[in-house]
C-alpha atoms as a PDB file:
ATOM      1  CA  UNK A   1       0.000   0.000   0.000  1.00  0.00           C
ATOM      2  CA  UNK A   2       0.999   3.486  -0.598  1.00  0.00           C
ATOM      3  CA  UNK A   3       2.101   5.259   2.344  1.00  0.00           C
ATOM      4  CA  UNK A   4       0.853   9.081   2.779  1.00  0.00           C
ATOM      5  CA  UNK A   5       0.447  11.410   5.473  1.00  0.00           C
ATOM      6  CA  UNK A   6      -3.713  10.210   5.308  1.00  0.00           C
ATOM      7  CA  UNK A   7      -2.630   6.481   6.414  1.00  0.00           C
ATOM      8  CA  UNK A   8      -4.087   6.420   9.867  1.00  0.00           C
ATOM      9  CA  UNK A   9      -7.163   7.862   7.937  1.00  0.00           C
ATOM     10  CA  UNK A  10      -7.454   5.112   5.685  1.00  0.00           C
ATOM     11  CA  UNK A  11      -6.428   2.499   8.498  1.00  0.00           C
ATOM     12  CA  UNK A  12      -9.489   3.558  10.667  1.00  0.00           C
ATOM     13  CA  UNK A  13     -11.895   3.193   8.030  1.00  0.00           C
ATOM     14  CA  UNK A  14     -10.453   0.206   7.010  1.00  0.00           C
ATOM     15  CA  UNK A  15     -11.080  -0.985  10.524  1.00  0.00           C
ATOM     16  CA  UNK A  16     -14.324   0.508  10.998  1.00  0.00           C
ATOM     17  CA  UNK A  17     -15.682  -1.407   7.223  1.00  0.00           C
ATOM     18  CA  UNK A  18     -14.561  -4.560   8.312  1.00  0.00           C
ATOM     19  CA  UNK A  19     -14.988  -4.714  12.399  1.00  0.00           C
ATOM     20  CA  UNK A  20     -11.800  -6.126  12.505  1.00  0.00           C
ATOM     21  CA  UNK A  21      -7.796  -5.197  13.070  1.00  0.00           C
ATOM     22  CA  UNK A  22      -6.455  -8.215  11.199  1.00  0.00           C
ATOM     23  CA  UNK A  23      -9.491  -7.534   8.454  1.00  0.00           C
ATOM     24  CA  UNK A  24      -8.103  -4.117   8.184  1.00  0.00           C
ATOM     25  CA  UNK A  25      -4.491  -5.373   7.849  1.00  0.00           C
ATOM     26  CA  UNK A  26      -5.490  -7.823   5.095  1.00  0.00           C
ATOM     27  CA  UNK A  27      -7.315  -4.757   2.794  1.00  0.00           C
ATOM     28  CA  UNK A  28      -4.542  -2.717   3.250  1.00  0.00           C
ATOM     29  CA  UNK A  29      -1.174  -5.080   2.946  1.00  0.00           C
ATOM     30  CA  UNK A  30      -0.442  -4.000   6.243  1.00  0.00           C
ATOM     31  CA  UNK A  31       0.465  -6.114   9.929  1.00  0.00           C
ATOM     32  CA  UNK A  32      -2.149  -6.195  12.454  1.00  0.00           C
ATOM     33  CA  UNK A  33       0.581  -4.615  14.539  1.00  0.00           C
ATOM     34  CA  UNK A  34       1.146  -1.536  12.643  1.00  0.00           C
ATOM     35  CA  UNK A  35      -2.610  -1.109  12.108  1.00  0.00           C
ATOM     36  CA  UNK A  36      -3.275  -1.466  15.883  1.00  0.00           C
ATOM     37  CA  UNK A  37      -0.254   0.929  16.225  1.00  0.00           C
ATOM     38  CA  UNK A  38      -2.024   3.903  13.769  1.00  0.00           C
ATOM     39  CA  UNK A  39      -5.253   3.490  15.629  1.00  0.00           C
ATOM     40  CA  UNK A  40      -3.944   3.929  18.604  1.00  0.00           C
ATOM     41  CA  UNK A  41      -1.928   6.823  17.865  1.00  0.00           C
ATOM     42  CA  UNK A  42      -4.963   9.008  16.111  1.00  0.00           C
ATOM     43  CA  UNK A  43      -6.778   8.336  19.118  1.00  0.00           C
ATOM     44  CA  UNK A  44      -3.621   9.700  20.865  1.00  0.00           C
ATOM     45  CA  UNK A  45      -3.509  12.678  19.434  1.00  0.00           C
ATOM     46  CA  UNK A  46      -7.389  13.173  19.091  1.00  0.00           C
ATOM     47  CA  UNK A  47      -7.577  12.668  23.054  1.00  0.00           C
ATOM     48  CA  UNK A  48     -10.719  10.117  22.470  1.00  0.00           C
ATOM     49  CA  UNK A  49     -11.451   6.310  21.987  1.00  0.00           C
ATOM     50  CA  UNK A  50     -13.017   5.214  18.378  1.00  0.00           C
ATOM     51  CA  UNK A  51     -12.846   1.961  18.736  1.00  0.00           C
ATOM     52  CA  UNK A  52     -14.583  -0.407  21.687  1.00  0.00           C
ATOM     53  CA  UNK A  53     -12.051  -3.769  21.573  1.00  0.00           C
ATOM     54  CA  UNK A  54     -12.480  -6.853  23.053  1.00  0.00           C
ATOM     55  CA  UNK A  55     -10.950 -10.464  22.000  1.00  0.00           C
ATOM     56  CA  UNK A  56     -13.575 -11.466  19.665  1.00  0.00           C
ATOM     57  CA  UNK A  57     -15.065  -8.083  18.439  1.00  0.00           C
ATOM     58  CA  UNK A  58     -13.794  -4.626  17.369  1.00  0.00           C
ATOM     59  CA  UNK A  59     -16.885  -1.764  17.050  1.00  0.00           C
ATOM     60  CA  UNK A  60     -16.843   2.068  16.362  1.00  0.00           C
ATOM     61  CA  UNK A  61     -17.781   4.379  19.675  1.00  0.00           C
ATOM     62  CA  UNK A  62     -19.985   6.803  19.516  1.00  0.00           C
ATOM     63  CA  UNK A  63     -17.234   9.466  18.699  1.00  0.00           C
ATOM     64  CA  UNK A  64     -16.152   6.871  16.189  1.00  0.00           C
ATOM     65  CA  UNK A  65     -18.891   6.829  14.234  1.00  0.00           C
ATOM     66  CA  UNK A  66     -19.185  10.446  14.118  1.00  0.00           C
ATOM     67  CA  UNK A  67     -15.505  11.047  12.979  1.00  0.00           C
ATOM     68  CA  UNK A  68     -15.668   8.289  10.547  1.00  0.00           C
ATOM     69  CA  UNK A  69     -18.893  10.061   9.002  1.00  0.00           C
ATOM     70  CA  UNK A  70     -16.835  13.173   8.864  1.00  0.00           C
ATOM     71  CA  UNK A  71     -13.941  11.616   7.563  1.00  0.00           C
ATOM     72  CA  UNK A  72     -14.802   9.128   5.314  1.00  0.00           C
ATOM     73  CA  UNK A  73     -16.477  11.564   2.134  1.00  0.00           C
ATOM     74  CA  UNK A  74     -13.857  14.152   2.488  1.00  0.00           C
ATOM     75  CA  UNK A  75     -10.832  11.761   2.340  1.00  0.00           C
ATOM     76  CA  UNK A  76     -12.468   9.941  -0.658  1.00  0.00           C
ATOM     77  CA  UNK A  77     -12.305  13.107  -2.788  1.00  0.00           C
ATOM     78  CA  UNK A  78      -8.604  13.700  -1.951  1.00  0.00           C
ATOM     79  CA  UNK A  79      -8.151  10.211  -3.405  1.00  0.00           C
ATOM     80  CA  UNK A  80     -10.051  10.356  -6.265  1.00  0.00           C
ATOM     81  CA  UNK A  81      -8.203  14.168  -6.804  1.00  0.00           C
ATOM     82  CA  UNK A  82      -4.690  12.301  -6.555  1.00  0.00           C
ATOM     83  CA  UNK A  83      -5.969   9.407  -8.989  1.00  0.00           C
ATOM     84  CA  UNK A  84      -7.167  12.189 -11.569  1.00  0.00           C
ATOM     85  CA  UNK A  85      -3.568  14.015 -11.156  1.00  0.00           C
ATOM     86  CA  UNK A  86      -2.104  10.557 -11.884  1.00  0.00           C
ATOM     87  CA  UNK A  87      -3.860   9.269 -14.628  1.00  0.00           C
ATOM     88  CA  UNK A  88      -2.318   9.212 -17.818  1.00  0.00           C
ATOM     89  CA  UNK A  89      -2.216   5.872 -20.445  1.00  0.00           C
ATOM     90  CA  UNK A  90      -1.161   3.490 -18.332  1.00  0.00           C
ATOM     91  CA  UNK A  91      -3.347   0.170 -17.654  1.00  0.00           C
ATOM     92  CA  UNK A  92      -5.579   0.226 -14.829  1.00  0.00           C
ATOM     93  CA  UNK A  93      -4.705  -0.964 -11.848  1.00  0.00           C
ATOM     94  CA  UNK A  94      -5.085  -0.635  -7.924  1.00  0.00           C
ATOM     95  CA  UNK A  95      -8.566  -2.118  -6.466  1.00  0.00           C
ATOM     96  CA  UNK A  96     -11.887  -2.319  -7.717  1.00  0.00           C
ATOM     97  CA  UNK A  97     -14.424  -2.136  -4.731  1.00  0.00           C
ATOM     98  CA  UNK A  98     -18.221  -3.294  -5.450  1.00  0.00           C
ATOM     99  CA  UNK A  99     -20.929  -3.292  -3.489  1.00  0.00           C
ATOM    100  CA  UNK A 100     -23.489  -5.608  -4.694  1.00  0.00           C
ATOM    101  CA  UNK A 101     -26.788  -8.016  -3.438  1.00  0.00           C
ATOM    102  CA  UNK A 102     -25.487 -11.220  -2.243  1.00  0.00           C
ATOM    103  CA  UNK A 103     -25.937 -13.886  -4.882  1.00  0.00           C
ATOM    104  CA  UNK A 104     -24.932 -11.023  -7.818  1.00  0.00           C
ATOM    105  CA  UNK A 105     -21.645 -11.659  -7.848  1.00  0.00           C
ATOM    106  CA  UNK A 106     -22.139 -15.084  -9.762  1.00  0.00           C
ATOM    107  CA  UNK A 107     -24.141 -13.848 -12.249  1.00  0.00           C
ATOM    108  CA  UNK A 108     -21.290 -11.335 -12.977  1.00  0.00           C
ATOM    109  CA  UNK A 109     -18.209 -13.361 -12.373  1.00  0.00           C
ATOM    110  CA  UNK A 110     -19.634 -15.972 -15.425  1.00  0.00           C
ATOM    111  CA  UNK A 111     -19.166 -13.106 -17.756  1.00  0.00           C
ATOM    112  CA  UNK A 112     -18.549  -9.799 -16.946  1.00  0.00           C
ATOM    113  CA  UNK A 113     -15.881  -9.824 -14.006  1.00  0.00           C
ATOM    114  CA  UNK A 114     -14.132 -12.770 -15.778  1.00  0.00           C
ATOM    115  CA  UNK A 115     -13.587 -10.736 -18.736  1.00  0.00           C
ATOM    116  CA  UNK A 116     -12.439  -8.012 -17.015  1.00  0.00           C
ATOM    117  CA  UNK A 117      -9.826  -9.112 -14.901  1.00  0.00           C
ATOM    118  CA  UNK A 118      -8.350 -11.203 -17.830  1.00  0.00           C
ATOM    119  CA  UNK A 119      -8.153  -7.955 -19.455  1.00  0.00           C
ATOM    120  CA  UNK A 120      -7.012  -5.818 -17.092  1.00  0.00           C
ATOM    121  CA  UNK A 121      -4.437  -8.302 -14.700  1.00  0.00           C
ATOM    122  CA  UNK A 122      -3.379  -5.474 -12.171  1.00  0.00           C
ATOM    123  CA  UNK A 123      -6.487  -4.235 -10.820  1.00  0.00           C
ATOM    124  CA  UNK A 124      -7.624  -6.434  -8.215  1.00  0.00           C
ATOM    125  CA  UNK A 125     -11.731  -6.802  -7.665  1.00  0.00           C
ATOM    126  CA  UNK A 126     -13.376  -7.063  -4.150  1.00  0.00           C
ATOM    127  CA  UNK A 127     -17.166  -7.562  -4.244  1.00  0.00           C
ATOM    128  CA  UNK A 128     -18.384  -7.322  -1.389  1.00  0.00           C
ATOM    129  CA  UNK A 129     -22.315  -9.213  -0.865  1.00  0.00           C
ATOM    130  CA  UNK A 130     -24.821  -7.927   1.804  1.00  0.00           C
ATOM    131  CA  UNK A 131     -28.820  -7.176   0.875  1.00  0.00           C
ATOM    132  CA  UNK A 132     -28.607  -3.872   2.977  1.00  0.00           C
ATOM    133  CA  UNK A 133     -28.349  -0.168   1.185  1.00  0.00           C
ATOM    134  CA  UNK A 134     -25.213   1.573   2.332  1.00  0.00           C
ATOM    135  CA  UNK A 135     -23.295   4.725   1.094  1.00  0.00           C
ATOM    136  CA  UNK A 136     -20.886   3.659  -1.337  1.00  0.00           C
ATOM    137  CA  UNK A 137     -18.741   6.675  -0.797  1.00  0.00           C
ATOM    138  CA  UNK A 138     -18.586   6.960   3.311  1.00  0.00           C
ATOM    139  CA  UNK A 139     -17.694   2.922   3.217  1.00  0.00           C
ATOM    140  CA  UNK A 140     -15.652   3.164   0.505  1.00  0.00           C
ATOM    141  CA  UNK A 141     -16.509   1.675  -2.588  1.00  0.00           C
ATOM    142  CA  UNK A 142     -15.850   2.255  -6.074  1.00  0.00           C
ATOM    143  CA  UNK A 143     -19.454   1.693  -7.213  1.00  0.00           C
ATOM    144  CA  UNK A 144     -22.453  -0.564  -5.829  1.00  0.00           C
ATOM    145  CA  UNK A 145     -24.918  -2.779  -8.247  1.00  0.00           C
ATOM    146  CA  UNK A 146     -29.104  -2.392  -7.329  1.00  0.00           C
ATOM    147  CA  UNK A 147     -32.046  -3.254  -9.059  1.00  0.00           C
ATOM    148  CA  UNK A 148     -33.293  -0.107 -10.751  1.00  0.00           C
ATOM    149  CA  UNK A 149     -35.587   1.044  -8.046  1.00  0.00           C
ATOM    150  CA  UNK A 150     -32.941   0.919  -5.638  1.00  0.00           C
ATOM    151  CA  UNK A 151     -30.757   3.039  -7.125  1.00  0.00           C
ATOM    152  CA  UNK A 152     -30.374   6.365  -5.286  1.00  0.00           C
ATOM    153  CA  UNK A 153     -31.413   9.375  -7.611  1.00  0.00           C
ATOM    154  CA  UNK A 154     -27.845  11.265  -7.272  1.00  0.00           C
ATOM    155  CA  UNK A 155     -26.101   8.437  -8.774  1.00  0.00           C
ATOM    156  CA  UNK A 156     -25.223   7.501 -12.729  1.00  0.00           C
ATOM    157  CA  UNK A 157     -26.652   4.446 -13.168  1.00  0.00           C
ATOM    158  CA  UNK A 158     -25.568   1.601 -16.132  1.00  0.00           C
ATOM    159  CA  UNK A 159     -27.562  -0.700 -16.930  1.00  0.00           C
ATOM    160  CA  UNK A 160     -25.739  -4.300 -16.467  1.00  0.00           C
ATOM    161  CA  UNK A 161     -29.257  -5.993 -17.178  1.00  0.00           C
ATOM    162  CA  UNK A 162     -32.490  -6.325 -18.571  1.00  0.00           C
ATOM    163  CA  UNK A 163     -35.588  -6.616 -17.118  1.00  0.00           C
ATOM    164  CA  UNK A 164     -36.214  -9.084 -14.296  1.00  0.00           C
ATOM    165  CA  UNK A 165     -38.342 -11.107 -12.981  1.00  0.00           C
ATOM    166  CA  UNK A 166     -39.762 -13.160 -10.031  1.00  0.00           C
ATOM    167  CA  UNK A 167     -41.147 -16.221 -10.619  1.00  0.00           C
ATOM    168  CA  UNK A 168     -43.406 -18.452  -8.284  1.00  0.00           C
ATOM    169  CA  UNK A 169     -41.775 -21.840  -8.374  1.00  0.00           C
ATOM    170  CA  UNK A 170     -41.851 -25.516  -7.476  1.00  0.00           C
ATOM    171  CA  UNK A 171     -40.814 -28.732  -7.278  1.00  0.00           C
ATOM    172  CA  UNK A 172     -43.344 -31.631  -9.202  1.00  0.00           C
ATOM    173  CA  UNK A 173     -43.271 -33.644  -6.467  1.00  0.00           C
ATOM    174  CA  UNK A 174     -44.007 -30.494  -4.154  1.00  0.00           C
ATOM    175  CA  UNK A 175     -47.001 -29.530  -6.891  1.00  0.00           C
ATOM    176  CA  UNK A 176     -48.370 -33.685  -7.287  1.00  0.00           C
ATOM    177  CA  UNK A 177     -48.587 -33.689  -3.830  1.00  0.00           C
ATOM    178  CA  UNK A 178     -49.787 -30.292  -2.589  1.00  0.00           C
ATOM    179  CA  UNK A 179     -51.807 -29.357  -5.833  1.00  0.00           C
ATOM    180  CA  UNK A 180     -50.705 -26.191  -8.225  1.00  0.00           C
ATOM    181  CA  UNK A 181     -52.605 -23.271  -7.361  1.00  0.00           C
ATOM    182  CA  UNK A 182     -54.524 -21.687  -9.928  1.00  0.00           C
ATOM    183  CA  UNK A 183     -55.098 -17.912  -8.409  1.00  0.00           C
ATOM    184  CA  UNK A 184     -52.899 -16.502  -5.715  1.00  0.00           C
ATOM    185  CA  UNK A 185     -55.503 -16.876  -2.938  1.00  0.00           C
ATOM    186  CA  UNK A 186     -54.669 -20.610  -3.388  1.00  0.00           C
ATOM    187  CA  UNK A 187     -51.336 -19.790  -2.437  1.00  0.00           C
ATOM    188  CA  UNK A 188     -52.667 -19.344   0.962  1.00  0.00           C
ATOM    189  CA  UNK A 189     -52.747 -22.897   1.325  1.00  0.00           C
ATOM    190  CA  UNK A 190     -49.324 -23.252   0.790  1.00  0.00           C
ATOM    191  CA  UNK A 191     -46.542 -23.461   2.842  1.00  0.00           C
ATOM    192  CA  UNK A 192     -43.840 -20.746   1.477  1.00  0.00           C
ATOM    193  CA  UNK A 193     -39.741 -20.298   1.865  1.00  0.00           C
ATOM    194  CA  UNK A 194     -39.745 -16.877   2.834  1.00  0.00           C
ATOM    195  CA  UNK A 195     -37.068 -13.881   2.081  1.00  0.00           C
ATOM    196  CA  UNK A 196     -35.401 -12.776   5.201  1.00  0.00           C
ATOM    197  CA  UNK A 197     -35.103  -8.627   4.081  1.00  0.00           C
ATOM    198  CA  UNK A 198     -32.125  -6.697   5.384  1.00  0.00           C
ATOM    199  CA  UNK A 199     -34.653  -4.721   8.133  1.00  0.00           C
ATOM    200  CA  UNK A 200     -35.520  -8.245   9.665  1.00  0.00           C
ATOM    201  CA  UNK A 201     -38.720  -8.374   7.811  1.00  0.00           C
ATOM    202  CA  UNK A 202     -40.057 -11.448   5.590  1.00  0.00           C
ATOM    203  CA  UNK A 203     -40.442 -10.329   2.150  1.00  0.00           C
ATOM    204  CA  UNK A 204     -44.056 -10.453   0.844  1.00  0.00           C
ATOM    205  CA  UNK A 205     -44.606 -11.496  -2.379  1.00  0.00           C
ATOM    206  CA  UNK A 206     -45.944  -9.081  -5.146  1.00  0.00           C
ATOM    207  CA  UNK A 207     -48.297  -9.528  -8.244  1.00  0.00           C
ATOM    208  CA  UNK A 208     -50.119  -7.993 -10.393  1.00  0.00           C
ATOM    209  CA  UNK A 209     -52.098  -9.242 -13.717  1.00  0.00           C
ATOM    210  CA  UNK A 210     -53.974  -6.686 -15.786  1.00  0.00           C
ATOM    211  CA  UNK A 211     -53.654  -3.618 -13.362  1.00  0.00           C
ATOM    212  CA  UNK A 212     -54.654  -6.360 -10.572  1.00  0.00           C
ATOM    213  CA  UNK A 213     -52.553  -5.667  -7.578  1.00  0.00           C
ATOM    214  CA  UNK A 214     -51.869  -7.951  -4.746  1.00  0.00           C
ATOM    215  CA  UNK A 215     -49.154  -8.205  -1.969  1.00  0.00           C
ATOM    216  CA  UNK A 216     -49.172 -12.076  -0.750  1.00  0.00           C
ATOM    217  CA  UNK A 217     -48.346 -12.949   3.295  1.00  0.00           C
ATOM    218  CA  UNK A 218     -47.863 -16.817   2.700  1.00  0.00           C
ATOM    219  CA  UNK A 219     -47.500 -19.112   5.762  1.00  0.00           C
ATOM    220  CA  UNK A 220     -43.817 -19.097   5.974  1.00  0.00           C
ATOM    221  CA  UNK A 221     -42.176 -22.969   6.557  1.00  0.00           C
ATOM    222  CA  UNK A 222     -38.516 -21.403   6.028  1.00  0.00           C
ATOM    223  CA  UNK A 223     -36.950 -18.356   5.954  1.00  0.00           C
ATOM    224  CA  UNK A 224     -33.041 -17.415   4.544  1.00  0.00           C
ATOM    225  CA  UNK A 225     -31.572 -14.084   3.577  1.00  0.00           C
ATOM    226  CA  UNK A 226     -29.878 -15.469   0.719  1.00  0.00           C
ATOM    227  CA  UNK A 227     -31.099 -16.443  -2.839  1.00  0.00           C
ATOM    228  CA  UNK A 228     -28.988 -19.676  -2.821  1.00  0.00           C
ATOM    229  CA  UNK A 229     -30.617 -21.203   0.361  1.00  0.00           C
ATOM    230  CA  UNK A 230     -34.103 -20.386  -1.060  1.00  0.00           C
ATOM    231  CA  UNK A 231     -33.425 -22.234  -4.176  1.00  0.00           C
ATOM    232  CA  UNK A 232     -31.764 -25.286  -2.268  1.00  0.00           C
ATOM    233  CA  UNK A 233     -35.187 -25.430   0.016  1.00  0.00           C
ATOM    234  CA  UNK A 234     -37.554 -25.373  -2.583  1.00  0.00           C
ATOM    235  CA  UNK A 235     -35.689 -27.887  -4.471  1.00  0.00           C
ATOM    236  CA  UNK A 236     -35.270 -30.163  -1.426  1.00  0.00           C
ATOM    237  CA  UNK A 237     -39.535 -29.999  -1.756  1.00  0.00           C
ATOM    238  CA  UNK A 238     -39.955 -27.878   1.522  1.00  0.00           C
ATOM    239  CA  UNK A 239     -42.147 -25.633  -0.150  1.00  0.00           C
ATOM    240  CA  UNK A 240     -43.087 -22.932  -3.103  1.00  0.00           C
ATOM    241  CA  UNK A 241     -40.887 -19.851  -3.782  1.00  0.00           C
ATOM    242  CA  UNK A 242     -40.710 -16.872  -5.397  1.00  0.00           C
ATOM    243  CA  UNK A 243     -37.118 -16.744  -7.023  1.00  0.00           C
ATOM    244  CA  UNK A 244     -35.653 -14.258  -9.377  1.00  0.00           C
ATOM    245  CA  UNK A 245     -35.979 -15.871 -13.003  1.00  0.00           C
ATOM    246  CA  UNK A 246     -32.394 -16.008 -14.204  1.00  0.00           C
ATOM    247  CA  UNK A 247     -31.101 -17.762 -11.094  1.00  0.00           C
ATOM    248  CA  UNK A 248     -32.819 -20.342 -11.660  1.00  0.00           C
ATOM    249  CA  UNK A 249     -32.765 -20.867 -15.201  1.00  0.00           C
ATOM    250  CA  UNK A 250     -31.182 -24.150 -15.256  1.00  0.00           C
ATOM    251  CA  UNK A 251     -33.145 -25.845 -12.513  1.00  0.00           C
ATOM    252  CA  UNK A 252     -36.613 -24.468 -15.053  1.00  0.00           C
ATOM    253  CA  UNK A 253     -34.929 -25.987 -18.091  1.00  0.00           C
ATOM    254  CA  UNK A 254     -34.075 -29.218 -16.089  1.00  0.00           C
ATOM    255  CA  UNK A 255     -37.375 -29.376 -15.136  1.00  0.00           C
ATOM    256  CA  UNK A 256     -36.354 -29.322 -11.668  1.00  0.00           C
ATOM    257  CA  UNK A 257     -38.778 -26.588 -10.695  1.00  0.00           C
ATOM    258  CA  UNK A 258     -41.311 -25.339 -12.458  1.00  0.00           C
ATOM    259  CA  UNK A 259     -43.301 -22.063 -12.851  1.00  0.00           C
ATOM    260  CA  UNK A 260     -46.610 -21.493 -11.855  1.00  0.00           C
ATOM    261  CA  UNK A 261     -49.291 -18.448 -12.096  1.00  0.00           C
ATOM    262  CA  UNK A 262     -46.489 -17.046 -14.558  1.00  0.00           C
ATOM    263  CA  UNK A 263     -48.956 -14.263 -15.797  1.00  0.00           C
ATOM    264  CA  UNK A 264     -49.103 -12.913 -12.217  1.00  0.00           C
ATOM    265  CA  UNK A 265     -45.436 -12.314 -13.049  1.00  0.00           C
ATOM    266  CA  UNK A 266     -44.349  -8.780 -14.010  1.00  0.00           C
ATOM    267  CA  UNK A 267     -41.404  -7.975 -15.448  1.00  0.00           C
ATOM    268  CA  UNK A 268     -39.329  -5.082 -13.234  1.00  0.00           C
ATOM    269  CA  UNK A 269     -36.006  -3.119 -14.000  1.00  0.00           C
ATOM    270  CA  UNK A 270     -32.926  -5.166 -13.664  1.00  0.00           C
ATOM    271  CA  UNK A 271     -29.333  -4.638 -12.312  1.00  0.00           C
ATOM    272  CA  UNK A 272     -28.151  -1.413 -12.637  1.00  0.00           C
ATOM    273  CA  UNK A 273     -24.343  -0.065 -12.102  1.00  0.00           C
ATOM    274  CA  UNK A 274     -24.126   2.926 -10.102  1.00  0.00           C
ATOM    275  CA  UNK A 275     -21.513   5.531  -8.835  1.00  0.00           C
ATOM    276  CA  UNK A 276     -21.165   9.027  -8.048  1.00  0.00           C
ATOM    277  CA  UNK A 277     -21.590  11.696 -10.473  1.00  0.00           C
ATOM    278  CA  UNK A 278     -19.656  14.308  -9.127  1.00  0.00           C
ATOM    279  CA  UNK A 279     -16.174  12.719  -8.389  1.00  0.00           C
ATOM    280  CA  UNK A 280     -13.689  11.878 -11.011  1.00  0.00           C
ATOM    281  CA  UNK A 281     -13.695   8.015 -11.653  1.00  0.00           C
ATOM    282  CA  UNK A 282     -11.295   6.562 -11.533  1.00  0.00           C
ATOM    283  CA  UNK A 283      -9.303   4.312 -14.786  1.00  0.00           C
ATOM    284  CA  UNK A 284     -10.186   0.704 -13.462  1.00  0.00           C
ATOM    285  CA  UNK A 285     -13.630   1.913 -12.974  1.00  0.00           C
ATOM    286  CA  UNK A 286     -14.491   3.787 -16.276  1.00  0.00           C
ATOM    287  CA  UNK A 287     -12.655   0.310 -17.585  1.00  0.00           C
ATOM    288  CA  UNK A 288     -15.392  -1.448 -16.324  1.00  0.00           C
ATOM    289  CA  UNK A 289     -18.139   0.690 -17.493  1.00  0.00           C
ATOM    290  CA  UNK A 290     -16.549   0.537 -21.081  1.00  0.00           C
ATOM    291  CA  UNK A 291     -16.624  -2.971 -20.668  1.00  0.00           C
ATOM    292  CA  UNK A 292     -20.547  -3.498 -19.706  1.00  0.00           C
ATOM    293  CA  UNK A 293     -21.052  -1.082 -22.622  1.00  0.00           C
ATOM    294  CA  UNK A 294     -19.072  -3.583 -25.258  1.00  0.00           C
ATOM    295  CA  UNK A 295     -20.890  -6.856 -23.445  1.00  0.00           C
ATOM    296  CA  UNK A 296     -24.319  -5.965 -23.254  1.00  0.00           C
ATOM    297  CA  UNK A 297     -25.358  -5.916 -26.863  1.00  0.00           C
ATOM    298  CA  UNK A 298     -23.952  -9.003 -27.329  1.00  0.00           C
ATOM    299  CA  UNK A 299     -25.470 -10.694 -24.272  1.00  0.00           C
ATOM    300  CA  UNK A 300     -22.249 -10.411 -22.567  1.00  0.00           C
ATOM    301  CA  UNK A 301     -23.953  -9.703 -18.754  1.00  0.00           C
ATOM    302  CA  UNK A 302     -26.973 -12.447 -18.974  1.00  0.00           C
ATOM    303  CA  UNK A 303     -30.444 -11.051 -19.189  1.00  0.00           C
ATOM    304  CA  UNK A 304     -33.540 -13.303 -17.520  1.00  0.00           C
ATOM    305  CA  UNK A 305     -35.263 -15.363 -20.682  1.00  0.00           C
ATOM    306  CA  UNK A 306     -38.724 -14.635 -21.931  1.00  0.00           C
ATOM    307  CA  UNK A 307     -41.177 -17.431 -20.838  1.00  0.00           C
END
């Protein structure tokens, strides 16, 4: 890592992202020692604690939250100003930061990301998976992937994606044996793997046919905040989901699960790309931008089937 006079800067909000000294050490190429060894020394000179330790857990105080807040956008932009004095012709390199739903980063590493890094071997790309919204620039990150709704309205947004969409799915042994609903008050009867949402909430399912609107409370049998575990339940035969359509593609080709009150299905925006407008961006980011630009017309980032 390049040393400057901002490293205990970027050491604390190293430490403060991942809740962790040796974490910290890790993203940065540095000891645990020497990052221990810059905390405590801003918190010398700054006469207060940001960080509560203990052996198994590292958290911000109070004060360190609000410093960090302060911090974090203001020492961005004097690192995106240095990259922007330093940019010339040369490759991109450094490290690509993404913030991204968990369970995205496979649909992009099968085409997109695997392209890029053979094309661009010194930049080195950290996805990072979590179904909450956080501020890309106070924790850090180069840009953050959404569904289209999601994205927040100061951002530039690329589309990496078509259209999505959810789609109500089974087993045939689940449907022989439990019946396939016909209207979605017969999913009532049905037991449901349920969406575990970021604000602790189960997700409840919506549909709509011809202007028909209807938000669905199933009886929930299981419940997982990740896409993968829903998909492994349903196809154990636990019970009826509602998946997103291209991450399950295979499984609906297979015949392994299959669709059911499809029309109650709407297509919604898919994945978008996002980052801030106002700060230079930097080479290994506009690289990838370029590179979703190239893909996309030739089906490069996958886009959900029509049924």
């Amino acid at each position: 890592m390049h040393r400057t006079g901002m490293t205990e800067l970027e050491v604390v909000l190293a430490v403060a992202r991942r809740n962790s000294f040796r974490g910290a050490a890790q993203e940065l190429g540095m000891s645990t020692t020497a990052v221990s060894s810059a905390v405590a020394g801003l918190e010398a000179r700054l006469k207060v604690r940001l960080f509560n330790r203990s052996t198994r857990s590292v958290a911000l105080t109070d004060a360190g939250q609000r410093y960090v807040e302060r911090i974090a956008p203001a020492l961005a932009e004097i690192q995106s100003a240095g990259e922007e004095a330093g940019s010339g012709p040369d490759a991109p390199s450094g490290t690509l930061r993404i913030n991204a739903p968990q369970g995205v980063a496979l649909l992009l590493m099968e085409s997109l990301i695997g392209e890029y890094v053979r094309r661009y071997p010194q930049v080195r790309v950290d996805i990072v998976g979590e179904s909450r919204m956080i501020d890309i620039i106070g924790e850090g990150f180069d840009a953050g992937i959404r569904l289209a709704e999601s994205v927040p309205q100061d951002m530039i947004a690329v589309p990496l994606t078509g259209d999505f969409r959810m789609l109500i799915v089974a087993t045939p042994e689940y449907l022989k044996r439990h019946g396939t609903p016909k209207h979605p008050g017969e999913l009532l009867r049905h037991q449901s793997i349920g969406m575990r949402m970021s604000h602790g909430g189960i997700y409840h399912w919506e549909l709509e046919r011809d202007g028909e609107k209807l938000q669905m409370d199933l009886p929930v049998r299981m419940a997982f905040n990740e896409s993968p575990a829903i998909k492994e339940a349903v196809l154990q035969g636990h019970g009826i989901g509602f998946i997103t359509e291209w991450f399950i593609e295979r499984e609906l080709a297979s015949g392994a699960l299959v669709p059911v009150l499809t029309p109650w299905c709407q297509p919604f925006g898919g994945l978008r790309l996002y980052y801030p407008g106002r700060r230079f961006v930097p080479a290994r980011l506009r690289a990838l931008i370029e590179l979703v630009h190239e893909l996309r017309p030739a089906g490069g980032v996958r886009t959900p089937k029509k049924r």
